[in-house]
Protein backbone atom coordinates (compact mmCIF):
# COMPACT_ATOMS: atom_id res chain seq x y z
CA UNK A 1 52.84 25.40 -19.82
CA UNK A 2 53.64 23.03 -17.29
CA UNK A 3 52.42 25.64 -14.61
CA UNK A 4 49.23 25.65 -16.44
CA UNK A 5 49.03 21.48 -16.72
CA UNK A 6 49.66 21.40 -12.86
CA UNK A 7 46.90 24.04 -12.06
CA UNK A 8 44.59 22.25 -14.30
CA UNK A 9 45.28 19.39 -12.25
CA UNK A 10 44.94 20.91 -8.79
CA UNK A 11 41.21 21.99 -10.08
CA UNK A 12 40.24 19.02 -10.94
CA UNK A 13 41.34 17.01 -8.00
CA UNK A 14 40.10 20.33 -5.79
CA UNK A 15 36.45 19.95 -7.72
CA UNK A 16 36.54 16.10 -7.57
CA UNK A 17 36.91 15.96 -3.67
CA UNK A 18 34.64 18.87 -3.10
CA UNK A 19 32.03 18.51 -5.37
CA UNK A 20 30.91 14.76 -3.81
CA UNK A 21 27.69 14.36 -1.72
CA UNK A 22 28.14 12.89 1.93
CA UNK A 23 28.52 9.34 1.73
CA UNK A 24 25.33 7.06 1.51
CA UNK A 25 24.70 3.71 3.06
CA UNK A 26 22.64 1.30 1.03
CA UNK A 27 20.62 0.28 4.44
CA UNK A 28 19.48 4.38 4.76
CA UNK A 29 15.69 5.00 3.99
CA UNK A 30 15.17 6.56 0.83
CA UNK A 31 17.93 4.43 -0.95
CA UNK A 32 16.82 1.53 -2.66
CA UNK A 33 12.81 2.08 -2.20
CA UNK A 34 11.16 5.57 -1.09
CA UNK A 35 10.67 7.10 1.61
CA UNK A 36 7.31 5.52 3.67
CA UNK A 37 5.30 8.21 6.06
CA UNK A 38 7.68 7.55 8.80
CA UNK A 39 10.89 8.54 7.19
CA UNK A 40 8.67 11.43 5.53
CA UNK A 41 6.38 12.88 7.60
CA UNK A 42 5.43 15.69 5.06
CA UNK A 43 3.96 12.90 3.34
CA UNK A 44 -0.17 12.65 3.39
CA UNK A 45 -1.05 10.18 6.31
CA UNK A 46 -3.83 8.91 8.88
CA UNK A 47 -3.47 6.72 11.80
CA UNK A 48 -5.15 3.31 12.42
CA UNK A 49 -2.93 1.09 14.35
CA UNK A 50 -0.46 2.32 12.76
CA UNK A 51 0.67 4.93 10.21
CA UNK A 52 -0.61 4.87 6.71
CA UNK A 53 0.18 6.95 3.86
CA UNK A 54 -3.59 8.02 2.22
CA UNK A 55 -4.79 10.80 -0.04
CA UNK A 56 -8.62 11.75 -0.85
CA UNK A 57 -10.38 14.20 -3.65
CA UNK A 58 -13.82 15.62 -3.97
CA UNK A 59 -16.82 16.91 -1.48
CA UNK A 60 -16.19 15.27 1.93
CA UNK A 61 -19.82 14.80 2.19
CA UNK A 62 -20.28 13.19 -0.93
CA UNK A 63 -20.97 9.75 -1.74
CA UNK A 64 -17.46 8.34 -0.49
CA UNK A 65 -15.69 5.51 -2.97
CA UNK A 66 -12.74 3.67 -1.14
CA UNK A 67 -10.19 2.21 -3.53
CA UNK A 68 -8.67 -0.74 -2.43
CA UNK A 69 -5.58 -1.76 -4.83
CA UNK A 70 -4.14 -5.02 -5.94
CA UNK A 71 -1.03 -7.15 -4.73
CA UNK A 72 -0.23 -7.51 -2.05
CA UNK A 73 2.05 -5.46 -1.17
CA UNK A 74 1.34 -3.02 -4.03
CA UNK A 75 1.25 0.75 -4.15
CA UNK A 76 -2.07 2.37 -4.96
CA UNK A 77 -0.99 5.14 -6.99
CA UNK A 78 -1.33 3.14 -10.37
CA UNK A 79 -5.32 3.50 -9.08
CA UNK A 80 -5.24 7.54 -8.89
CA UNK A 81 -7.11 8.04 -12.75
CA UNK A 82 -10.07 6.65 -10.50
CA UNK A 83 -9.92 10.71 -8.80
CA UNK A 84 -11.98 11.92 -11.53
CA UNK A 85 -14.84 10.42 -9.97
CA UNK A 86 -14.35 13.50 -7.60
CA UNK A 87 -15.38 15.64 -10.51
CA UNK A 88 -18.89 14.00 -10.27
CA UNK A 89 -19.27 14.87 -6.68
CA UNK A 90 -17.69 11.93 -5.56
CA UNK A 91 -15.56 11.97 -2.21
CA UNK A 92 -12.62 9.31 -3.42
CA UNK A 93 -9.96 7.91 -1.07
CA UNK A 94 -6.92 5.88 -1.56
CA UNK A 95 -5.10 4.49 1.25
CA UNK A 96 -1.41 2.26 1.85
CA UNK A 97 -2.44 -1.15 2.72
CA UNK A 98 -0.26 -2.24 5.92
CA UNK A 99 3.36 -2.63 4.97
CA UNK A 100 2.28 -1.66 1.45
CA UNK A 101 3.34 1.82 -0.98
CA UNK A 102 4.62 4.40 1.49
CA UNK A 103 2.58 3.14 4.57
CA UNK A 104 4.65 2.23 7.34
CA UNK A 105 6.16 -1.52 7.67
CA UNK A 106 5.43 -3.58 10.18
CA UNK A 107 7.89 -6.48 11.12
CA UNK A 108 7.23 -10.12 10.04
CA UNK A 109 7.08 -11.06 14.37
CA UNK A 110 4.08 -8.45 14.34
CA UNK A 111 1.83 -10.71 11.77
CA UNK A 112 3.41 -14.39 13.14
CA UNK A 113 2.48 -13.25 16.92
CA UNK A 114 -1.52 -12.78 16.10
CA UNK A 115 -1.33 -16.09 14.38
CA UNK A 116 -4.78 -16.66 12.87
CA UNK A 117 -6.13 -13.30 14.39
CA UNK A 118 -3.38 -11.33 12.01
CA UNK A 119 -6.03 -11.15 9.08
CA UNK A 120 -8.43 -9.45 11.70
CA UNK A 121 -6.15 -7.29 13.35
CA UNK A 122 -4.90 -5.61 10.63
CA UNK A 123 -6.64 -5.41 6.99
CA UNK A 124 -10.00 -6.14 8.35
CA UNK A 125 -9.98 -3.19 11.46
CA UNK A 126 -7.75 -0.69 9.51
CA UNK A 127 -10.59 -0.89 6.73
CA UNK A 128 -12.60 -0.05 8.84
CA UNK A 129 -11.02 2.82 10.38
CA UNK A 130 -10.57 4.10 7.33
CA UNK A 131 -14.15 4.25 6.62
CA UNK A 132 -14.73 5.81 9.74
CA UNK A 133 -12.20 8.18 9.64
CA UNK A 134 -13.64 9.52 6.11
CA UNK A 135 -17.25 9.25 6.59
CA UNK A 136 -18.88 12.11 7.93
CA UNK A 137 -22.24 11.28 9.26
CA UNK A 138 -24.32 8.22 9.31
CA UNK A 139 -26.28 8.26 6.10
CA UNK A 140 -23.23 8.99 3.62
CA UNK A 141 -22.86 6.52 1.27
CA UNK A 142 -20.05 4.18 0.76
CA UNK A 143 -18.87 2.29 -1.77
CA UNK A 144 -15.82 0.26 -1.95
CA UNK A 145 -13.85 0.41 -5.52
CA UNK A 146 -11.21 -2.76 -5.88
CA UNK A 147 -9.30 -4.63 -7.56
CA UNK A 148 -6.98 -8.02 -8.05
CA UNK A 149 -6.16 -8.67 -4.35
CA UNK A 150 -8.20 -5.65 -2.97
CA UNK A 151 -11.38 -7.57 -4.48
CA UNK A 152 -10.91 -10.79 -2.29
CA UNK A 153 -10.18 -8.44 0.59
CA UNK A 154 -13.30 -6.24 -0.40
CA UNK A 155 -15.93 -9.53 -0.53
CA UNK A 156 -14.16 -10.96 2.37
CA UNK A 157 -14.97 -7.45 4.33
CA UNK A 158 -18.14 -7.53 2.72
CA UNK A 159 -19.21 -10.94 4.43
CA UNK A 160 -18.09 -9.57 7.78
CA UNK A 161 -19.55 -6.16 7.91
CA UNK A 162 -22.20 -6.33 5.32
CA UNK A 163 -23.90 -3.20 6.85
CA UNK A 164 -20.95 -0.83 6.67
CA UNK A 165 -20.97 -0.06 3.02
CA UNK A 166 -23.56 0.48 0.21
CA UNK A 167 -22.15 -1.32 -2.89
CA UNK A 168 -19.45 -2.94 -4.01
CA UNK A 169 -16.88 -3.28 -7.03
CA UNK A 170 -15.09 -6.31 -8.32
CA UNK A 171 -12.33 -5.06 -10.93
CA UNK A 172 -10.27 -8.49 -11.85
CA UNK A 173 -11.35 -10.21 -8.97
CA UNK A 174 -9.27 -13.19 -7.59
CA UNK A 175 -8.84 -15.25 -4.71
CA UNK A 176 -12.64 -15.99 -4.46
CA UNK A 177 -12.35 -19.83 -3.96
CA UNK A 178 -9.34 -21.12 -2.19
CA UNK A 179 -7.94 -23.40 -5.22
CA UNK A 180 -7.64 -20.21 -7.20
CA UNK A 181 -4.84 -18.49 -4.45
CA UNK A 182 -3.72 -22.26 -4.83
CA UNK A 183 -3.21 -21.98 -8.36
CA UNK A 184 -2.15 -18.91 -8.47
CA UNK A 185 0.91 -19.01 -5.72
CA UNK A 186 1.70 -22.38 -7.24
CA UNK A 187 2.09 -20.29 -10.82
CA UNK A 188 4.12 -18.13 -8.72
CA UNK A 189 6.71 -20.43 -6.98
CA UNK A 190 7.04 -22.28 -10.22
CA UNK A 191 8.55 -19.07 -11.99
CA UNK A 192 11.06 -18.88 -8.80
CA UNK A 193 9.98 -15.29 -7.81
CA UNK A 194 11.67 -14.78 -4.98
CA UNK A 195 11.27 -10.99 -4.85
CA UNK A 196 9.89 -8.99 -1.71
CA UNK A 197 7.04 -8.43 -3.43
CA UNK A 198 6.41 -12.06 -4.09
CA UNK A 199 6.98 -12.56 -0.39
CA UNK A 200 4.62 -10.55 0.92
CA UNK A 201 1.88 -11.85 -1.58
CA UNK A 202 2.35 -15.15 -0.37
CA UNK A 203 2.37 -14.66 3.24
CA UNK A 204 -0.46 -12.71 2.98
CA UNK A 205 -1.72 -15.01 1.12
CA UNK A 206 -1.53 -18.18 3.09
CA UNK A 207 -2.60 -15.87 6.22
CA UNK A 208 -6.05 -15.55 4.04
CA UNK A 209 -5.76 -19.39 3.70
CA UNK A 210 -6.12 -19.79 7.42
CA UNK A 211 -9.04 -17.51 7.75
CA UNK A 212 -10.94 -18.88 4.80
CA UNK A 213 -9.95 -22.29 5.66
């Protein structure tokens, strides 16, 4: 019996010290938030200044809807029901804003060094690129699809490069006067949300703040 209690024993310890994965650090991509297109390169990507996790459905020479999410700093797959518009001949594409989803992050310096220019450099000309990069000749259509934050981005575009799309949809559109970001970050500091999501939003905000004056 007491043969049979110490083998026991040995198996368990044995399957215990064998059976555990190689450590991981809490700092390792992958860990606490997944994996963006630079960790995982098998994920579905174009590159505009950077690398940006994107996905499209439907006839590439169809009339082409861009979906611009909410946040910032939000992921766009809570947009992907809007893909069945691909099933009326639509082309439909959904891309990572920068630093957003699983689009690669850019560091804090990257956004402070452009200073008022940041707004430009970025949202404005990777927009763009996008549109470029999916159109396929001059006379395809091209609608941009948006919502929450992606709507004061979208008008904001809109006002700068008026001739690059065809029409234009406001889904819970914020941010369209100043006092409402205002009102809205206020809101937001006053519930002490401190999260990185929060963080983002605001910085992104306030950059928004200096372009719209």
């Amino acid at each position: 019996m007491k043969l049979l209690h110490k083998s026991i024993a040995i198996l368990c310890v044995s399957f215990c010290l064998f059976s555990c994965d190689k450590e991981k650090l809490i700092t390792q991509p992958g860990i606490l938030v997944p994996k963006t297109v630079i960790e995982y390169p098998m994920l579905l990507s174009i590159t505009i200044n950077g690398t940006f996790h994107a996905q499209a459905f439907g006839p590439a020479d169809g009339t082409l809807i861009v979906c611009i999410d909410g946040g910032p700093g939000a992921n766009f797959r809570y947009m992907l029901n809007c893909k069945s518009l691909a099933d009326k001949g639509y082309r439909v594409v959904f891309y990572g804003q920068r630093g957003s989803g699983l689009s690669e992050r850019f560091p804090k310096q990257w956004y402070l060094n452009h200073g008022v220019n940041a707004v430009e450099k970025a949202f404005y000309n990777e927009l763009k690129g996008f549109i470029n990069r999916y159109r396929t000749h001059p006379t395809q259509k091209v609608g941009l699809l948006t919502q929450l934050w992606g709507s004061m981005l979208g008008t904001r575009y809109a006002g700068k490069y008026p001739d690059d799309f065809d029409g234009l949809i406001l889904a819970e559109p914020v941010g369209l006067q100043w006092k409402e970001v205002l009102k809205y970050v206020g809101k937001s500091q006053a519930f002490g949300l401190f999260s990185e999501a929060h963080d983002k939003c605001l910085f992104r905000f306030r950059l928004f703040g200096v372009i719209m004056g």
